[in-house]
Protein backbone atom coordinates (compact mmCIF):
# COMPACT_ATOMS: atom_id res chain seq x y z
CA UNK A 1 -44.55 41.06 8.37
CA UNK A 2 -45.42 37.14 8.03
CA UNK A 3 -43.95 37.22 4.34
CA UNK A 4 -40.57 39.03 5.48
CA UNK A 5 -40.15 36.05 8.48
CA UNK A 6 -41.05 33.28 5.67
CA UNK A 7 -38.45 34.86 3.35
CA UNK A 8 -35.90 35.12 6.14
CA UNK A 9 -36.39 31.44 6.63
CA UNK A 10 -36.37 30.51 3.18
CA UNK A 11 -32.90 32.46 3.03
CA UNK A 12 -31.49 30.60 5.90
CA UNK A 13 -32.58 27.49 4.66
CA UNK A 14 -30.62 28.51 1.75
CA UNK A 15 -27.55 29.03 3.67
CA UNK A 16 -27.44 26.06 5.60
CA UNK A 17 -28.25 23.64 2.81
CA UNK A 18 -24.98 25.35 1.07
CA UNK A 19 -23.30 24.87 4.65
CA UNK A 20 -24.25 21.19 4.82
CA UNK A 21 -22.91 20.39 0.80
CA UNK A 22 -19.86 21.83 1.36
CA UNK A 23 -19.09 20.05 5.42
CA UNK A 24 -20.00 16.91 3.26
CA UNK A 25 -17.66 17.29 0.86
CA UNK A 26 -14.58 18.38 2.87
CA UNK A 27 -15.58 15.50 4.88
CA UNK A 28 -15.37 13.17 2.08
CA UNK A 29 -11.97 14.49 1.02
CA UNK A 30 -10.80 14.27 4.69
CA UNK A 31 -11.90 10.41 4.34
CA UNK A 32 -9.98 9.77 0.73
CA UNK A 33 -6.85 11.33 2.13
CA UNK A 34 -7.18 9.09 5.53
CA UNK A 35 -7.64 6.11 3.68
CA UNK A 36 -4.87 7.05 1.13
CA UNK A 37 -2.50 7.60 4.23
CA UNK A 38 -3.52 4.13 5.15
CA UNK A 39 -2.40 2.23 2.19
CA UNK A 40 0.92 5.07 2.08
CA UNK A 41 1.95 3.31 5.66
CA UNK A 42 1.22 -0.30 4.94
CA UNK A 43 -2.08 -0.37 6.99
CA UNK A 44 -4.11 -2.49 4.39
CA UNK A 45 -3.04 -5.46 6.26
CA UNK A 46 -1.10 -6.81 3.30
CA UNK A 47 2.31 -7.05 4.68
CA UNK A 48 3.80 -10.30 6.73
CA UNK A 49 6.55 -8.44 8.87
CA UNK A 50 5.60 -6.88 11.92
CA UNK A 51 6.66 -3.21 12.55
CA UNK A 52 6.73 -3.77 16.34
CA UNK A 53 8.73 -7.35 16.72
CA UNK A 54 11.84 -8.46 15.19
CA UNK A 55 12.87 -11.87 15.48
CA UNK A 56 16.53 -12.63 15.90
């Protein structure tokens, strides 16, 4: 009975370290395609005008 409990856990270990890889790495893609929107809309802090004032 112990070894079929230490198996289980060894299987959900298993299953979670799988689950844990894969949240990292749709995380990490979440984070490129943030960032990439970023520099798409101008956020690097590069440009001089303002998007909020114009000056007449």
């Amino acid at each position: 009975m112990l070894n079929g409990l230490e198996n289980n856990r060894v299987e959900w270990k298993t299953l979670a370290d799988e689950y844990d890889a894969k949240m990292k790495v749709i995380e990490e893609e979440a984070k490129k395609q943030e960032e990439g929107n970023m520099i798409e809309k101008g956020g690097g802090g590069d440009d001089k005008k303002s998007k909020t004032c114009l000056m007449l």
